[in-house]
Protein backbone atom coordinates (compact mmCIF):
# COMPACT_ATOMS: atom_id res chain seq x y z
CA UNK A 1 -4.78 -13.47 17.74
CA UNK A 2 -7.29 -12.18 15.49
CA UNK A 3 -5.46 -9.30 14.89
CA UNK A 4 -2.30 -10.85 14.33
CA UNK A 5 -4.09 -13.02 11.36
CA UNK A 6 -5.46 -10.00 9.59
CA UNK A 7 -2.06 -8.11 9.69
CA UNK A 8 -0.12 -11.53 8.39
CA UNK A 9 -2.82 -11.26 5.77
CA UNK A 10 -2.23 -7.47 4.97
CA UNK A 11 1.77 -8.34 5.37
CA UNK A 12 1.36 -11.72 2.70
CA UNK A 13 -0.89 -9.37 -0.03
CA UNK A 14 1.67 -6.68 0.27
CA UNK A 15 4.68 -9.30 -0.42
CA UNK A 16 2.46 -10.95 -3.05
CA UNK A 17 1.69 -7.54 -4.98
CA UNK A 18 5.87 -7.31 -5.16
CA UNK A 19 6.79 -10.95 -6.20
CA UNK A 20 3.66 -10.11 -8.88
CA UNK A 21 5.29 -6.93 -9.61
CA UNK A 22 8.52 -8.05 -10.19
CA UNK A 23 7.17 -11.11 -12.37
CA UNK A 24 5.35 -8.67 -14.60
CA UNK A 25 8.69 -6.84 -14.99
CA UNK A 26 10.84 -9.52 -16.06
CA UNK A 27 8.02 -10.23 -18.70
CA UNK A 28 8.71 -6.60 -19.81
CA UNK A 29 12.27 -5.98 -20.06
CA UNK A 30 14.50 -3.93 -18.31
CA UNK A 31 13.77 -0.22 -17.90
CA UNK A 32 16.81 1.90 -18.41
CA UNK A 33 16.87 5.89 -18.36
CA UNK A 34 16.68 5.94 -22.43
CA UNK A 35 13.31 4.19 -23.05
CA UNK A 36 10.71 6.77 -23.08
CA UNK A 37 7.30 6.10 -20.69
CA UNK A 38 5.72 6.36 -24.09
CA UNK A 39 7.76 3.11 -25.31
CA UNK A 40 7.03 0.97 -22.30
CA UNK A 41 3.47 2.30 -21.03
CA UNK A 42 1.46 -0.14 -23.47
CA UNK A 43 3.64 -2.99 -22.49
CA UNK A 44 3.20 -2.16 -18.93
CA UNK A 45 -0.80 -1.46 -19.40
CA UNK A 46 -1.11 -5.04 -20.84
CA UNK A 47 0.89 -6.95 -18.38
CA UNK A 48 -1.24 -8.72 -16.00
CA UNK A 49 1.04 -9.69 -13.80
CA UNK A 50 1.10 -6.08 -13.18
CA UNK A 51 -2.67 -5.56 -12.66
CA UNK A 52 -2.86 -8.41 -10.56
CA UNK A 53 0.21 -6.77 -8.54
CA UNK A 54 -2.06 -3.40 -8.24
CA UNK A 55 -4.90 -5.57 -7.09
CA UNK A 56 -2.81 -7.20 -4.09
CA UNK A 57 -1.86 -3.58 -3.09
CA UNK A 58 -5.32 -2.38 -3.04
CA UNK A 59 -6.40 -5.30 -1.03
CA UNK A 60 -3.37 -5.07 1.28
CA UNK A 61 -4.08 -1.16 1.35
CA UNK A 62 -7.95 -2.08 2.80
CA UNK A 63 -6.90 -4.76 5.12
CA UNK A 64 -4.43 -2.20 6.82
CA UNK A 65 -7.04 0.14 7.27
CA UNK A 66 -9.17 -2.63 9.49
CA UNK A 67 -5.68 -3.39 11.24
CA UNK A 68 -5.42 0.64 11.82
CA UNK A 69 -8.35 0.55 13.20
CA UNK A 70 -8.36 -2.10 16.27
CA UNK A 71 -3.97 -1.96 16.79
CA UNK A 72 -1.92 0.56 17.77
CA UNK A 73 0.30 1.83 14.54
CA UNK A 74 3.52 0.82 16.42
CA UNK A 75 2.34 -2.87 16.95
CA UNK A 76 1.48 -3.28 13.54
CA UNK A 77 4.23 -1.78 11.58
CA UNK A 78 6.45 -3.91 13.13
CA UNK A 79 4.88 -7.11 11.16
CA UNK A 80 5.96 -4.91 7.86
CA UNK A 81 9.35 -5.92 8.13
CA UNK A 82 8.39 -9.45 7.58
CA UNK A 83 7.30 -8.33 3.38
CA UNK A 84 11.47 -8.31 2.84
CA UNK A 85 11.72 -11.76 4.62
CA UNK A 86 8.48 -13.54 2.74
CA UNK A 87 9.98 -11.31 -0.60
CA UNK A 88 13.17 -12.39 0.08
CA UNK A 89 12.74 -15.97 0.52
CA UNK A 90 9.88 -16.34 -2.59
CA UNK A 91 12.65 -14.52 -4.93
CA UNK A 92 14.69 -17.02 -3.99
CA UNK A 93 12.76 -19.78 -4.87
CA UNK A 94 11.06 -18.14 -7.64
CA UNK A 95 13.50 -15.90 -9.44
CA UNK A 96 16.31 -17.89 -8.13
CA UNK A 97 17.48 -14.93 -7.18
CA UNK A 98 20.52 -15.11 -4.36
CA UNK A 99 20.75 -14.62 -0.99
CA UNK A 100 24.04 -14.06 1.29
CA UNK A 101 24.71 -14.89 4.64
CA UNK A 102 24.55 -11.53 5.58
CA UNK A 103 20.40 -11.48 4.14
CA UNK A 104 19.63 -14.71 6.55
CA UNK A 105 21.21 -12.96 9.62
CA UNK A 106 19.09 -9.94 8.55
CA UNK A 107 16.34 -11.80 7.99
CA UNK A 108 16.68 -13.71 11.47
CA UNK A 109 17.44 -10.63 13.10
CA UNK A 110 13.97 -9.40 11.75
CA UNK A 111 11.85 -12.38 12.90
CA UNK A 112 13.35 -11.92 16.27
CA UNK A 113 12.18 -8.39 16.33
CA UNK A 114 8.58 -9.36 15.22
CA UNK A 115 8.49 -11.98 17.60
CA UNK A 116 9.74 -9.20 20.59
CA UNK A 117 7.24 -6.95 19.15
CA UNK A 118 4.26 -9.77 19.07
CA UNK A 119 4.47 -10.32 22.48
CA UNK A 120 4.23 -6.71 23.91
């Protein structure tokens, strides 16, 4: 059960540093293939919801080697797929962004696997 914790931790940092990510974008502006790095690198530098993204991904990064290191890869990879659920659902009720029907079968579909995978 332990193990399970620290890998919904890894799995909840990793989700985090996206929903952060994607926050710090939308503060940005859209990227298109005709603004230069140049252009957007200070506003991206300065963004903190960007730095605070970063941080999440170093701390997930550290917490999945301590998972690595008691759980076989297989086991744990598994729990990845739950990011695009927890991602999913936050951009919903954050960005209001949409999801189909199609996404909550998917997303179903992917707890069912987890919870397959858990048990084994």
């Amino acid at each position: 059960m332990k193990n399970i914790c620290l890998i919904l931790a890894g799995v909840l940092f990793n989700a985090g540093a996206q929903l952060l990510m994607r926050k710090g974008m939308l503060d940005i502006g859209t990227i298109s293939l005709h603004s230069s790095v140049k252009d957007m690198l200070p506003k991206m530098i300065t963004a903190g919801y960007l730095w605070l993204s970063i941080a999440c991904y170093g701390i997930s990064a550290l917490l999945w080697m301590v998972i690595l290191s008691r759980v076989e890869v297989s086991f744990a990879y598994a729990f990845l797929s739950l990011g695009f659920v927890i991602v999913a659902l936050m951009g919903y009720l954050i960005f209001n962004e949409h999801i189909t029907r199609i996404r909550i079968a998917g997303m179903v579909f992917i707890g069912t696997g987890v919870l397959l995978v858990s048990r084994s």
